[in-house]
Protein backbone atom coordinates (compact mmCIF):
# COMPACT_ATOMS: atom_id res chain seq x y z
CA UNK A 1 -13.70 3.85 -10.18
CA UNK A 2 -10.98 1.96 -12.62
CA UNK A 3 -8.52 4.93 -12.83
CA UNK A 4 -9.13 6.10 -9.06
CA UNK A 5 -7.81 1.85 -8.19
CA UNK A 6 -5.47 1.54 -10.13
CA UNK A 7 -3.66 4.80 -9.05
CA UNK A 8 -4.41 4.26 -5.14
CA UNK A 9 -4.26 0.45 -5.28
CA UNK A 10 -3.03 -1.22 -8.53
CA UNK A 11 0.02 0.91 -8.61
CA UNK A 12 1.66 0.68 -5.31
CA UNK A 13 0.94 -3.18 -5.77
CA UNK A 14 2.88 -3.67 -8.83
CA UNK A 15 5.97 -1.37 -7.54
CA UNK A 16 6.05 -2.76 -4.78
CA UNK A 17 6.01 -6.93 -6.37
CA UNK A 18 8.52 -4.89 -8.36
CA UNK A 19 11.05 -3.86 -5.78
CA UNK A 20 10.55 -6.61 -3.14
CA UNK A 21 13.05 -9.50 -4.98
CA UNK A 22 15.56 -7.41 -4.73
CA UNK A 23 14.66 -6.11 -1.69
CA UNK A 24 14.38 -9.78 -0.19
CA UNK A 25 17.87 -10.90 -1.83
CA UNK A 26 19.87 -7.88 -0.14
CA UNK A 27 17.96 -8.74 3.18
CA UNK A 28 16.18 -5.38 3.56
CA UNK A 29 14.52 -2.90 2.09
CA UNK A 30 11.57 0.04 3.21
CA UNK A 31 8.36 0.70 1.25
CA UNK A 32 6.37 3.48 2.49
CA UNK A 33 2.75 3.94 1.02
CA UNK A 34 1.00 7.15 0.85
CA UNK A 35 -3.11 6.78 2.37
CA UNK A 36 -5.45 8.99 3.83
CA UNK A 37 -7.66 9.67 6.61
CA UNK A 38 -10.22 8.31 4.13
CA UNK A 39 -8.98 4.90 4.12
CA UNK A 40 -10.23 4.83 7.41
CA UNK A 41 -13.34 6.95 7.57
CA UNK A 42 -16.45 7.37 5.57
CA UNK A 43 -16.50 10.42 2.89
CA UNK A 44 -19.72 10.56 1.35
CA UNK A 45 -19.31 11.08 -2.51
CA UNK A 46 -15.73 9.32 -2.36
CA UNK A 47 -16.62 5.49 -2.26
CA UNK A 48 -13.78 4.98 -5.06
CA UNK A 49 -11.30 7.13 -3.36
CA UNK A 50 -12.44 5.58 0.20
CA UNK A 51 -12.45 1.97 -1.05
CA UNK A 52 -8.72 2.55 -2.69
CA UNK A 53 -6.92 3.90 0.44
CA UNK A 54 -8.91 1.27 2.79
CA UNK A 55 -7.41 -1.09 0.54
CA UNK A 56 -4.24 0.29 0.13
CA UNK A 57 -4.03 -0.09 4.11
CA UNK A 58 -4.87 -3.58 4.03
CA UNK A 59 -2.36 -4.11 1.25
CA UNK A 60 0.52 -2.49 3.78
CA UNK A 61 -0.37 -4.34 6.53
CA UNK A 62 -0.21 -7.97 4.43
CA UNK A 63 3.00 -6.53 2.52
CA UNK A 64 4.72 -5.97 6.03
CA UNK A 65 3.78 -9.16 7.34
CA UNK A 66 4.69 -11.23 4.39
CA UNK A 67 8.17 -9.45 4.17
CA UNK A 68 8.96 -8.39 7.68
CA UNK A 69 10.77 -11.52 7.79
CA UNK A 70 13.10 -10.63 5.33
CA UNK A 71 13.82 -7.32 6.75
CA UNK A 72 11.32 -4.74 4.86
CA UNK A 73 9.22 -2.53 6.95
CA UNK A 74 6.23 -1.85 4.70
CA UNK A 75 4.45 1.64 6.37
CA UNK A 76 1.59 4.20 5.00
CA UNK A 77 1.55 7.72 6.07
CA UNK A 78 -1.74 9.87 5.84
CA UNK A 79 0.40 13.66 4.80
């Protein structure tokens, strides 16, 4: 559960706090977060992976409309 978050979650979180002053002070930027068709429906045996990417797609959605205003599209893809 603790490695699976903070790979799918915790990660992309702290790159993206990383990225986004500079991001904000040039007045745009684009952070594009890889999910999965898991973030959005049930796998049994994958709750960790599942909760992860459900949360990851939460965490693009608030990231885009926190910093839309300054010009960074936040996206996920599912490859």
């Amino acid at each position: 559960w603790e490695e699976t978050l903070a790979v799918n979650l915790r990660a992309p979180y702290l790159l993206a706090q990383a990225l986004a002053p500079r991001m904000i002070e040039q007045r745009s930027g684009k952070i594009i977060n890889v999910s999965s068709q898991a973030g959005v429906v049930a796998l049994e045996g994958h709750a960790a992976y599942a909760a992860s990417k459900g949360g990851l797609n939460m965490l693009t959605k608030v990231m885009a409309l926190e910093w839309g205003a300054h010009n960074i599209q936040v996206n996920a893809v599912c490859p």
